[in-house]
N, C-alpha and C. Protein backbone atom coordinates (compact mmCIF):
# COMPACT_ATOMS: atom_id res chain seq x y z
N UNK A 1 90.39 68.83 -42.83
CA UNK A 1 89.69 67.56 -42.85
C UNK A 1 89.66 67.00 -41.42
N UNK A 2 88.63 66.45 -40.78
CA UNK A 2 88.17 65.81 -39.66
C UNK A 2 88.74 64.21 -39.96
N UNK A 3 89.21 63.74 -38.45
CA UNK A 3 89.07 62.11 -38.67
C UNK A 3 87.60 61.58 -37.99
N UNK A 4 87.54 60.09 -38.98
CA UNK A 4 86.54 59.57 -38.49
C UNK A 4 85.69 59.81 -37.26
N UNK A 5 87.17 59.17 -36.32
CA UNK A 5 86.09 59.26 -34.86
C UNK A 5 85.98 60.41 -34.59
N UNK A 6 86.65 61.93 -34.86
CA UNK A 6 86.46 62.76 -34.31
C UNK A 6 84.92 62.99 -34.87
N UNK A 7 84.82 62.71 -35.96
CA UNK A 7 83.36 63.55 -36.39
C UNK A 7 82.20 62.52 -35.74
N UNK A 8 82.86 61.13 -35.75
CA UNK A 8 82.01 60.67 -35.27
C UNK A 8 81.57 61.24 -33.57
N UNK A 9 82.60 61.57 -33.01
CA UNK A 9 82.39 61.97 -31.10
C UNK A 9 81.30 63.16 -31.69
N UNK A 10 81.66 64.10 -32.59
CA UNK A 10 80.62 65.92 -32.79
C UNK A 10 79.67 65.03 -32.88
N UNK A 11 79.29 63.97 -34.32
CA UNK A 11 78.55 64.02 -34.21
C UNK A 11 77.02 63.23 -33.45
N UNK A 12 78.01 62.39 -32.08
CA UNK A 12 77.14 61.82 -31.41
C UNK A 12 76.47 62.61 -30.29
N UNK A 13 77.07 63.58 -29.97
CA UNK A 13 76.17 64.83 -29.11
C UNK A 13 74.84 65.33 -30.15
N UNK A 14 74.39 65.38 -30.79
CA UNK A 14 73.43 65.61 -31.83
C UNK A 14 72.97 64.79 -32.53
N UNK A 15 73.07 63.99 -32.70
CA UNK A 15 71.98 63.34 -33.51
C UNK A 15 71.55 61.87 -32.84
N UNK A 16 70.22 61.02 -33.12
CA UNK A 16 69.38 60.31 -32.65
C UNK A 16 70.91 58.92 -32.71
N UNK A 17 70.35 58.24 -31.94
CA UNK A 17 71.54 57.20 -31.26
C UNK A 17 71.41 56.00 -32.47
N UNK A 18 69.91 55.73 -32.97
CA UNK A 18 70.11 54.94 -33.93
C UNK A 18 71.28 55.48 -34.90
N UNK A 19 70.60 56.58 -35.20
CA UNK A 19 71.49 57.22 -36.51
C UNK A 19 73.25 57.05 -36.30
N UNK A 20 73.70 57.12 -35.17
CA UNK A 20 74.85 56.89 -34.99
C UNK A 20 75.40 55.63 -34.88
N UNK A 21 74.74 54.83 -34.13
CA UNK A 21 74.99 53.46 -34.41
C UNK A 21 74.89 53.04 -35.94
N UNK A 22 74.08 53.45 -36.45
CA UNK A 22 74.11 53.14 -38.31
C UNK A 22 75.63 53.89 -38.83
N UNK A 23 75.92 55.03 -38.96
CA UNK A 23 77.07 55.37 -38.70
C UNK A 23 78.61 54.81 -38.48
N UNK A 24 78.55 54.03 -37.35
CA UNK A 24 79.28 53.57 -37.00
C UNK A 24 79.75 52.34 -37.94
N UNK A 25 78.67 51.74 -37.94
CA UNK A 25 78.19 50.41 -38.85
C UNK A 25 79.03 50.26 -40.12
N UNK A 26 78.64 51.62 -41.08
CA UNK A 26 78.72 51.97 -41.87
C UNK A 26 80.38 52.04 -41.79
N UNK A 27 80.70 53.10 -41.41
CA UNK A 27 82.25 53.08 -41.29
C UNK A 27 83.14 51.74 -41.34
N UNK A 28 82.60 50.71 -40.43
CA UNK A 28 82.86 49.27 -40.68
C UNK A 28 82.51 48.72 -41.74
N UNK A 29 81.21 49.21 -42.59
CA UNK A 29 81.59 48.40 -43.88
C UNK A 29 82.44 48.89 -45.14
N UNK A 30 82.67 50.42 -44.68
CA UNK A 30 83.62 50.81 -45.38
C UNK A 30 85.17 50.23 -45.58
N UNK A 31 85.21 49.71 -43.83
CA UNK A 31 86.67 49.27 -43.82
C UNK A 31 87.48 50.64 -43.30
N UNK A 32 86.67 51.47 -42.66
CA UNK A 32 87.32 52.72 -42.03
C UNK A 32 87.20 53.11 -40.26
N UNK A 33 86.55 51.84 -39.95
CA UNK A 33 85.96 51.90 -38.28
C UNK A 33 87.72 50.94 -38.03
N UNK A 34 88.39 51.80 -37.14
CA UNK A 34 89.47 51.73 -36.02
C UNK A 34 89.40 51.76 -34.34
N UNK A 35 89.12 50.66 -33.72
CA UNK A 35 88.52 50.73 -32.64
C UNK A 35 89.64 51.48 -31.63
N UNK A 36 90.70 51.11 -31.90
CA UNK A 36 92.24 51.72 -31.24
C UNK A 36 91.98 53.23 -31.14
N UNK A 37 91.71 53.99 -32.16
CA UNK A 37 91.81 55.31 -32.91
C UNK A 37 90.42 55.89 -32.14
N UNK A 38 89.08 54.91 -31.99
CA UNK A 38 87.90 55.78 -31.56
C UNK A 38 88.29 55.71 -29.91
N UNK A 39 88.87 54.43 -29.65
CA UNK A 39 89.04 54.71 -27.63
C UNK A 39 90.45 55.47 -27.82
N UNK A 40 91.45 55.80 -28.27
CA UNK A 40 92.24 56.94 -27.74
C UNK A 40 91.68 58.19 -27.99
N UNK A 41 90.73 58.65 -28.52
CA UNK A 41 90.18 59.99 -28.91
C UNK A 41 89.28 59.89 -27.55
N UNK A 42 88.31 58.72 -27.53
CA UNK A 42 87.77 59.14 -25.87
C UNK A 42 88.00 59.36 -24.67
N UNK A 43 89.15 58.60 -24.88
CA UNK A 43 90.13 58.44 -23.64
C UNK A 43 90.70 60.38 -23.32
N UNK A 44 90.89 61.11 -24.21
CA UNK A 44 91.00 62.37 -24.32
C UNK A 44 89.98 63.30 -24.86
N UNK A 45 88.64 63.26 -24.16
CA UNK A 45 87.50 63.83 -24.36
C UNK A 45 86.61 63.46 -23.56
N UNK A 46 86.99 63.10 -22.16
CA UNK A 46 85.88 62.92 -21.11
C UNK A 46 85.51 64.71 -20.95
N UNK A 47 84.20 64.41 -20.69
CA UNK A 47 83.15 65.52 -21.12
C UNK A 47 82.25 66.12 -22.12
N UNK A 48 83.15 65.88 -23.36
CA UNK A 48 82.78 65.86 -24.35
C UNK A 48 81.27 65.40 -24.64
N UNK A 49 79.90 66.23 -24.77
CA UNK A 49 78.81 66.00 -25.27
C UNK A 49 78.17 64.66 -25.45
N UNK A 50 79.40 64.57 -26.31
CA UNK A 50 78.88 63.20 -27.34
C UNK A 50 79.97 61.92 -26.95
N UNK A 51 80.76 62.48 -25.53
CA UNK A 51 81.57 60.70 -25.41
C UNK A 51 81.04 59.54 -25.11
N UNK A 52 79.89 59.78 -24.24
CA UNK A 52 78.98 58.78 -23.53
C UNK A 52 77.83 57.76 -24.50
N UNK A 53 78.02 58.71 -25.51
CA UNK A 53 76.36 58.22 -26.30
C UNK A 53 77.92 57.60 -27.44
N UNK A 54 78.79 57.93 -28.19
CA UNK A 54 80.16 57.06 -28.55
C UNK A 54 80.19 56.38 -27.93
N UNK A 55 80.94 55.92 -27.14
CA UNK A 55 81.04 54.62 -26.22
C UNK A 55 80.47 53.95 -26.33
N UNK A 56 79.22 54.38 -25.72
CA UNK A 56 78.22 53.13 -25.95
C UNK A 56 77.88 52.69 -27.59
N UNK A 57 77.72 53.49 -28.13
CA UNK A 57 77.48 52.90 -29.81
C UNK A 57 78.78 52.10 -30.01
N UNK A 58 80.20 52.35 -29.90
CA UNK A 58 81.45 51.29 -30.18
C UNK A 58 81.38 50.14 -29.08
N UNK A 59 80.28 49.87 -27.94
CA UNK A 59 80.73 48.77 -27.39
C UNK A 59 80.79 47.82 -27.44
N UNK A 60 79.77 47.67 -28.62
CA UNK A 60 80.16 46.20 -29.11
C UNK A 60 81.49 45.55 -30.38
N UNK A 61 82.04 46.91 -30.73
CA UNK A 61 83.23 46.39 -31.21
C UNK A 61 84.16 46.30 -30.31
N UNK A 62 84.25 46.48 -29.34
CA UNK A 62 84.99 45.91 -27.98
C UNK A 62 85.24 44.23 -28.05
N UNK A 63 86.03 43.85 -27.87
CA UNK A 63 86.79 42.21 -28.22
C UNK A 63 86.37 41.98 -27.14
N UNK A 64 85.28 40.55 -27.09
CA UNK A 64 85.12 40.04 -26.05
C UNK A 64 86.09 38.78 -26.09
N UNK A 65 86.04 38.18 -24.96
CA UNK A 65 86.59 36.86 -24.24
C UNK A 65 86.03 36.16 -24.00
N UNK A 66 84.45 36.16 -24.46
CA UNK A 66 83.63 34.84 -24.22
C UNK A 66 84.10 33.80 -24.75
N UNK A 67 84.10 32.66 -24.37
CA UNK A 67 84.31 31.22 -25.22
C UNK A 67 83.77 30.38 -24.67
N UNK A 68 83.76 29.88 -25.50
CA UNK A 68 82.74 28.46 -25.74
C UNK A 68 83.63 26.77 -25.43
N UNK A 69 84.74 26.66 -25.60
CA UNK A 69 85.60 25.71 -25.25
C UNK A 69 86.61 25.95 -24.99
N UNK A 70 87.45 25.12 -24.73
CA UNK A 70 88.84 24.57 -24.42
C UNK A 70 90.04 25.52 -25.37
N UNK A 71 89.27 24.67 -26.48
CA UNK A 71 90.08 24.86 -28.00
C UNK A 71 90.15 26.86 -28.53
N UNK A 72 88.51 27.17 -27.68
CA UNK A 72 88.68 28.69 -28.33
C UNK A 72 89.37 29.62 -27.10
N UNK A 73 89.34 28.72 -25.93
CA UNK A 73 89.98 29.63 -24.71
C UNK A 73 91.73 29.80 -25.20
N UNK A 74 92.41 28.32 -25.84
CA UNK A 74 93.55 28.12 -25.87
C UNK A 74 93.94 29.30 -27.23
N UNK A 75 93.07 29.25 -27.79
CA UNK A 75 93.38 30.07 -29.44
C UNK A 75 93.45 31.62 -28.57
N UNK A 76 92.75 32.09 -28.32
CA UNK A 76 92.56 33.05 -27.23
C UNK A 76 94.12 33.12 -26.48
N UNK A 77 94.32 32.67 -26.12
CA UNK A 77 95.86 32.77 -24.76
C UNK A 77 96.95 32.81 -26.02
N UNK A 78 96.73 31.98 -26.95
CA UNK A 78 98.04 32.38 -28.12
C UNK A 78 97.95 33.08 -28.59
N UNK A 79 97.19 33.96 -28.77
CA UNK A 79 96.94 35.24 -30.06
C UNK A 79 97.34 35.89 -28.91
N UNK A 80 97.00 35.87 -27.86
CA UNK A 80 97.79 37.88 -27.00
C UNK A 80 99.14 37.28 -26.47
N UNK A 81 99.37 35.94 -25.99
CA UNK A 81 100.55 35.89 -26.02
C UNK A 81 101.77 35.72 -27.26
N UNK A 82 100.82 35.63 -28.48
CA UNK A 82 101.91 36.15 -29.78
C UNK A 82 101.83 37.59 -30.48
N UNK A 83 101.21 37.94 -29.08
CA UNK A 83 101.32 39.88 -29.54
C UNK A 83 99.98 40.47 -30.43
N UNK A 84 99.07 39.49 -31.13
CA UNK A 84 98.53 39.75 -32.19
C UNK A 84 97.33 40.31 -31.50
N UNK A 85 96.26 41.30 -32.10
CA UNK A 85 95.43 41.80 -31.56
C UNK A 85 94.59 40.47 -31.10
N UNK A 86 93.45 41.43 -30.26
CA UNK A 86 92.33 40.32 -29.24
C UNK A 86 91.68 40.31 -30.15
N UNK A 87 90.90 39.09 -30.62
CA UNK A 87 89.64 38.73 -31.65
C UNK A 87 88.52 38.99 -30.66
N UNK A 88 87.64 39.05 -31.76
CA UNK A 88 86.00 39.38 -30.57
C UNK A 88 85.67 37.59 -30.89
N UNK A 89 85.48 37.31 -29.86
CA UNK A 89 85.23 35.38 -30.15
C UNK A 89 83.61 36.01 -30.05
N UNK A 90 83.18 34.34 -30.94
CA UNK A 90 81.68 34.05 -30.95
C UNK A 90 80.88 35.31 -31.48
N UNK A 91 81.95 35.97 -32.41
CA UNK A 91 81.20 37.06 -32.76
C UNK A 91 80.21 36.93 -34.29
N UNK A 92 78.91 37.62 -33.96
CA UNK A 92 77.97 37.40 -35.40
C UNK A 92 78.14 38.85 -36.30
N UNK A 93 78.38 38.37 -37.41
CA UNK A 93 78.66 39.10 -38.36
C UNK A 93 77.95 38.79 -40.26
N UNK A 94 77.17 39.26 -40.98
CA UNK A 94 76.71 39.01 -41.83
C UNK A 94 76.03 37.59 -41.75
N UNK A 95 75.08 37.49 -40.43
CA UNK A 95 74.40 36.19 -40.29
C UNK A 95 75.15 35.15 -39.62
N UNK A 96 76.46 35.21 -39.65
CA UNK A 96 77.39 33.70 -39.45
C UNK A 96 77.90 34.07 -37.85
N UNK A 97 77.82 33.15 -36.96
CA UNK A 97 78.96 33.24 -36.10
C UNK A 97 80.03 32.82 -35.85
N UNK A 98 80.97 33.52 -35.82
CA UNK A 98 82.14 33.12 -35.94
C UNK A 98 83.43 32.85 -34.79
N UNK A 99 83.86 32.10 -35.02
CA UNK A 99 84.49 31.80 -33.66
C UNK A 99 85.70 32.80 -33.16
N UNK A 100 86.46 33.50 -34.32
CA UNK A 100 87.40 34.56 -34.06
C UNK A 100 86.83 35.66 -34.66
N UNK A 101 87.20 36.86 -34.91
CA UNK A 101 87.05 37.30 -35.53
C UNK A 101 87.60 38.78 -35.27
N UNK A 102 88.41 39.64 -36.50
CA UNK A 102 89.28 40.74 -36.09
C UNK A 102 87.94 41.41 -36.97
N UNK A 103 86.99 42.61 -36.68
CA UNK A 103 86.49 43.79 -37.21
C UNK A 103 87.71 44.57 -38.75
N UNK A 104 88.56 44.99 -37.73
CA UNK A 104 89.02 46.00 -38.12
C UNK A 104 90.20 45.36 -39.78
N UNK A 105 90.20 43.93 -39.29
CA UNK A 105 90.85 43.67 -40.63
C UNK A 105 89.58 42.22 -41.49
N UNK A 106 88.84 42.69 -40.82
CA UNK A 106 87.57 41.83 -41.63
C UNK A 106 88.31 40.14 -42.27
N UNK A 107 88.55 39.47 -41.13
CA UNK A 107 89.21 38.47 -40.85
C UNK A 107 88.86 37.59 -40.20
N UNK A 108 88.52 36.40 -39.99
CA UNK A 108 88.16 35.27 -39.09
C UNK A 108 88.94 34.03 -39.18
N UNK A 109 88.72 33.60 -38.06
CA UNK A 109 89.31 32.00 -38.13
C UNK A 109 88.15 31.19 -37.37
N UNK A 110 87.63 29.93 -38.08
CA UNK A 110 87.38 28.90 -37.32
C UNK A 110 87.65 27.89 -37.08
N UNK A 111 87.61 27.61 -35.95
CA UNK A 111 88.42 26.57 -35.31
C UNK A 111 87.49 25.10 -35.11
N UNK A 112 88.28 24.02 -35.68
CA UNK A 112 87.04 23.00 -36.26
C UNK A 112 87.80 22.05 -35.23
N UNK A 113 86.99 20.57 -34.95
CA UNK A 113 87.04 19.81 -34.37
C UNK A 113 86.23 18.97 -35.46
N UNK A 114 86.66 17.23 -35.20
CA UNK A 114 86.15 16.37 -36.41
C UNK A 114 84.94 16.32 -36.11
N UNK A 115 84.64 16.41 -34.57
CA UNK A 115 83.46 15.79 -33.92
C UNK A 115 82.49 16.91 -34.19
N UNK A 116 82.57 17.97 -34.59
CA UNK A 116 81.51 18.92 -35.00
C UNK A 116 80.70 18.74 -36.59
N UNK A 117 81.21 17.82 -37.27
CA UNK A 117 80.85 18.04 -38.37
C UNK A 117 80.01 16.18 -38.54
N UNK A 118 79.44 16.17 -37.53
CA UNK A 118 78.88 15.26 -37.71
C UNK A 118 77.48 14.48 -38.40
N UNK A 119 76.89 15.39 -39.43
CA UNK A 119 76.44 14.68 -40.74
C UNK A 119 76.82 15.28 -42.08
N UNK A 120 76.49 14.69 -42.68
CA UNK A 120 76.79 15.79 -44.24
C UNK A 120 76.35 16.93 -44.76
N UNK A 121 74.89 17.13 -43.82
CA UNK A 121 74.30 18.41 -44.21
C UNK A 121 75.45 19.66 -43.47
N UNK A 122 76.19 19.12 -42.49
CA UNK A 122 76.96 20.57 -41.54
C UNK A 122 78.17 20.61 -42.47
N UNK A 123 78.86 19.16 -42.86
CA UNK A 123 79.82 19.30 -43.37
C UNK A 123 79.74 20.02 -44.77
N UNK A 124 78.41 20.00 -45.63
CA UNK A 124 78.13 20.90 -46.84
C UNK A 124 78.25 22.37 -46.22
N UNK A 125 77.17 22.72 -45.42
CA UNK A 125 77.12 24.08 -44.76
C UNK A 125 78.76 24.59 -44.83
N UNK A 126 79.49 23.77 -43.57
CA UNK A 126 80.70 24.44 -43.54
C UNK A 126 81.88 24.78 -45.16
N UNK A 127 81.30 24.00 -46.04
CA UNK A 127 82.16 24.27 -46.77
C UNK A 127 81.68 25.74 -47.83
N UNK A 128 80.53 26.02 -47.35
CA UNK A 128 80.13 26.72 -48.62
C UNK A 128 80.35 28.33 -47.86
N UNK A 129 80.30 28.07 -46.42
CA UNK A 129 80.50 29.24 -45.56
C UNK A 129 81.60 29.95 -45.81
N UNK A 130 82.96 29.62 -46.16
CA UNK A 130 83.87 30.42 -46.82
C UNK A 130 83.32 31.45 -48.19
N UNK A 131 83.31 30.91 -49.13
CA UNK A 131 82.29 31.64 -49.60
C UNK A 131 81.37 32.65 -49.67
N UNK A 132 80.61 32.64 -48.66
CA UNK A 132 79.29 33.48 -48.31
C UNK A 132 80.40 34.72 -47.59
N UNK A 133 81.44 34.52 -46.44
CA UNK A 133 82.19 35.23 -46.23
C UNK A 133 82.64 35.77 -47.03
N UNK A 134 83.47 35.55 -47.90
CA UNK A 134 84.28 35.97 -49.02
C UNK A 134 83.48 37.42 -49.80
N UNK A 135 82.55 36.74 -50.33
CA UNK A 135 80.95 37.69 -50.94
C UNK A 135 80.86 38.85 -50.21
N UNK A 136 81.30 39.05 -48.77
CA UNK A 136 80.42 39.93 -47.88
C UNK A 136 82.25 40.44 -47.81
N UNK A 137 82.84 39.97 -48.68
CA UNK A 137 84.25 41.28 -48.06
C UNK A 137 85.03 40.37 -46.98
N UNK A 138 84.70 39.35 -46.19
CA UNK A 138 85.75 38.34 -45.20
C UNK A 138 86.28 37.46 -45.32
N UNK A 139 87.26 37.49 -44.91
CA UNK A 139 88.61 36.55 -45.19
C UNK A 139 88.56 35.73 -44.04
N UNK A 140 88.84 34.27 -44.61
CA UNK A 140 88.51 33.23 -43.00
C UNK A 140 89.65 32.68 -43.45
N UNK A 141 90.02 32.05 -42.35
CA UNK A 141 90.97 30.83 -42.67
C UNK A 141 90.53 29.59 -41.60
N UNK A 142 90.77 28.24 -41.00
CA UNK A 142 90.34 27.09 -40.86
C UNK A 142 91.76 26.52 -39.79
N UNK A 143 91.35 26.14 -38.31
CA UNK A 143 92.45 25.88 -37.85
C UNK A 143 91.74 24.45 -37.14
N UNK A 144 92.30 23.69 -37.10
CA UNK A 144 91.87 22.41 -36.16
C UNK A 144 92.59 21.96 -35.16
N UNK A 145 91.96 21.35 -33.96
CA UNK A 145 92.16 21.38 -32.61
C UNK A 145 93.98 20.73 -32.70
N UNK A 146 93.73 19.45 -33.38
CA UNK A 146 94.73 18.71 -33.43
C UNK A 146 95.89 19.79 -33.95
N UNK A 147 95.96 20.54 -35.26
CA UNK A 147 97.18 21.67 -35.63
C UNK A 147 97.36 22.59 -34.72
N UNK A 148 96.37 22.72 -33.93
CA UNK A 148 96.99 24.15 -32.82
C UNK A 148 97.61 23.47 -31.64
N UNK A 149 97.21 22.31 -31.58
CA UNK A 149 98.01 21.57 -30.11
C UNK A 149 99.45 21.19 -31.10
N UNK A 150 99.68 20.56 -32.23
CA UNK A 150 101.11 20.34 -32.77
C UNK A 150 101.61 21.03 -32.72
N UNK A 151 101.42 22.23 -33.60
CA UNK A 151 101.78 23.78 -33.87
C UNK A 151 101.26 25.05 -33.75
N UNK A 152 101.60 25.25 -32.02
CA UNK A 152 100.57 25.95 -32.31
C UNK A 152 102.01 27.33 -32.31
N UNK A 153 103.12 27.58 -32.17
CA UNK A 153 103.72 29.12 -32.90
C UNK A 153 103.52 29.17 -34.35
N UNK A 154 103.26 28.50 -34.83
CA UNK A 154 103.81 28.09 -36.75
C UNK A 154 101.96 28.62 -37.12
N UNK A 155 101.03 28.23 -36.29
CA UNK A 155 99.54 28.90 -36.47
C UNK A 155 99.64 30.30 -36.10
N UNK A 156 100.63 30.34 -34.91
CA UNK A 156 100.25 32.02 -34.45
C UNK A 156 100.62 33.09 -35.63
N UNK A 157 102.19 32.22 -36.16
CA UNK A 157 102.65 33.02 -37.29
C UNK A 157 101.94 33.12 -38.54
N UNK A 158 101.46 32.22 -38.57
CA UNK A 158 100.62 31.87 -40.19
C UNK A 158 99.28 33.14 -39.89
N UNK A 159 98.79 33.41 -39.43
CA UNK A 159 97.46 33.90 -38.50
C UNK A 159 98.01 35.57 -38.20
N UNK A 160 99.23 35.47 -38.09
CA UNK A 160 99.64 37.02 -37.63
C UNK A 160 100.21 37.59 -39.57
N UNK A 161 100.32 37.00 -40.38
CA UNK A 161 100.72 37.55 -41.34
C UNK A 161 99.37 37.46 -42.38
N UNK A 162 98.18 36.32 -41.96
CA UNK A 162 97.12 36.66 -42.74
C UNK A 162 96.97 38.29 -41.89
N UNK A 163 96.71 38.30 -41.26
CA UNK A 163 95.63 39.86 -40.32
C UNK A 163 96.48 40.66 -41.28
N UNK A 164 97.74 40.49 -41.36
CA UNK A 164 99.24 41.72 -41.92
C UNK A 164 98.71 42.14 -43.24
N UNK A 165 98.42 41.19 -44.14
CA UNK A 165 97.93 41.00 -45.13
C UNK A 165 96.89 41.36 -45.68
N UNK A 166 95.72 41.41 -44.63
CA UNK A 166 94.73 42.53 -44.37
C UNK A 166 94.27 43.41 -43.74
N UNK A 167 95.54 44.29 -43.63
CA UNK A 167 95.45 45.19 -42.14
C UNK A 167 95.02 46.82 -43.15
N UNK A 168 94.25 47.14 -42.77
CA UNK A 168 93.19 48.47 -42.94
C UNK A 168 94.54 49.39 -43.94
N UNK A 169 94.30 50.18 -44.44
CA UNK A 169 95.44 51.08 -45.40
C UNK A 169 94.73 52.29 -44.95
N UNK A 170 95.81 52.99 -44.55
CA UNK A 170 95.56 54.31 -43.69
C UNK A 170 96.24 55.65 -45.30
N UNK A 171 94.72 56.45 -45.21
CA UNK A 171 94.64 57.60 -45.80
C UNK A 171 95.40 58.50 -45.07
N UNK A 172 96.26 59.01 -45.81
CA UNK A 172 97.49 59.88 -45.60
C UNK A 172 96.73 61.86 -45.82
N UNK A 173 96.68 62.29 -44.70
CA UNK A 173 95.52 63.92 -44.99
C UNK A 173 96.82 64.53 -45.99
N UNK A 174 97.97 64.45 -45.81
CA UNK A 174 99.13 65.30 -46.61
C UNK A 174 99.21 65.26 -48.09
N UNK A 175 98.83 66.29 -48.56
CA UNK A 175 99.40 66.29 -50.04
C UNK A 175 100.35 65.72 -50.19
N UNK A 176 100.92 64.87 -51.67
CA UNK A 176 101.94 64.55 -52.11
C UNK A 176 102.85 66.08 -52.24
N UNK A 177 104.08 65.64 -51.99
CA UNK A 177 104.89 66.40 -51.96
C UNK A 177 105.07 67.45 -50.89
N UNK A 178 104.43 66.88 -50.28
CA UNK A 178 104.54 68.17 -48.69
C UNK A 178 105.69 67.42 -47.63
């Protein structure tokens, strides 16, 4: 049996780049795309046919650092300084953008301020948006400016045991009993 990325590296030397990017996609909605797992396999396959046309199809699951405020720069500096993986911020996913967001454990957090929800039509929107996540397979949770400046280790912890909670379940190739 082949792993993912390996078949995915064969099979990006051969076939059309859409098709692999769909591919890729796919694997993510499976809940089987490991971004860790596809860059250490490249990282040991420069030359390889198909590393260049890989790469580029995984670069956008690459965790960016863009942000948009204060509040998402600071959420940002506590999550790697509490060890927890890098979120891709401002990332769009099933229509929504989201202000954190882990791929690989199909997880988000947004981070609210009072002053954003300033008529009732946003404040309906935001509430029904859990939801629509939920439907599509994502787990959000809701942090506000004021709780991350009180607490913000007691968020890092709360936040590091949701991801725990939905962290990917790895297929074992070994027969039972081997």
């Amino acid at each position: 049996m082949t792993a993912l990325p390996r078949t995915l590296l064969d099979l990006a030397a051969s076939v059309r780049f859409d098709w692999l990017e769909k591919m890729v996609e796919r694997s993510e909605d499976l809940g089987l795309f490991d971004l860790r797992s596809m860059e250490d396999l490249l990282d040991r396959t420069v030359g390889h046919h198909g590393h260049g046309r890989l790469r580029k199809a995984i670069a956008l699951y690459k965790p960016s650092s863009f942000t948009r405020s204060g509040l998402e720069r600071r959420f940002l500096e506590l999550c790697l300084g509490a060890g927890l993986p890098q979120p891709r911020m401002n990332f769009v996913v099933h229509g929504f953008e989201l202000d954190c967001y882990w791929p690989e454990f199909r997880f988000a957090v947004e981070l609210d301020v009072f002053e954003t929800h300033g008529t009732r039509a946003a404040f309906e929107r935001d509430r029904k948006r859990p939801e629509d996540l939920l439907l599509a397979g994502i787990g959000m949770t809701r942090v506000t400016g004021p709780r991350l400046e009180r607490e913000p280790d007691e968020v890092m912890k709360r936040v590091g045991r949701l991801l725990s909670a939905r962290a990917p379940r790895r297929v074992s190739s070994m027969p039972s009993g081997a």
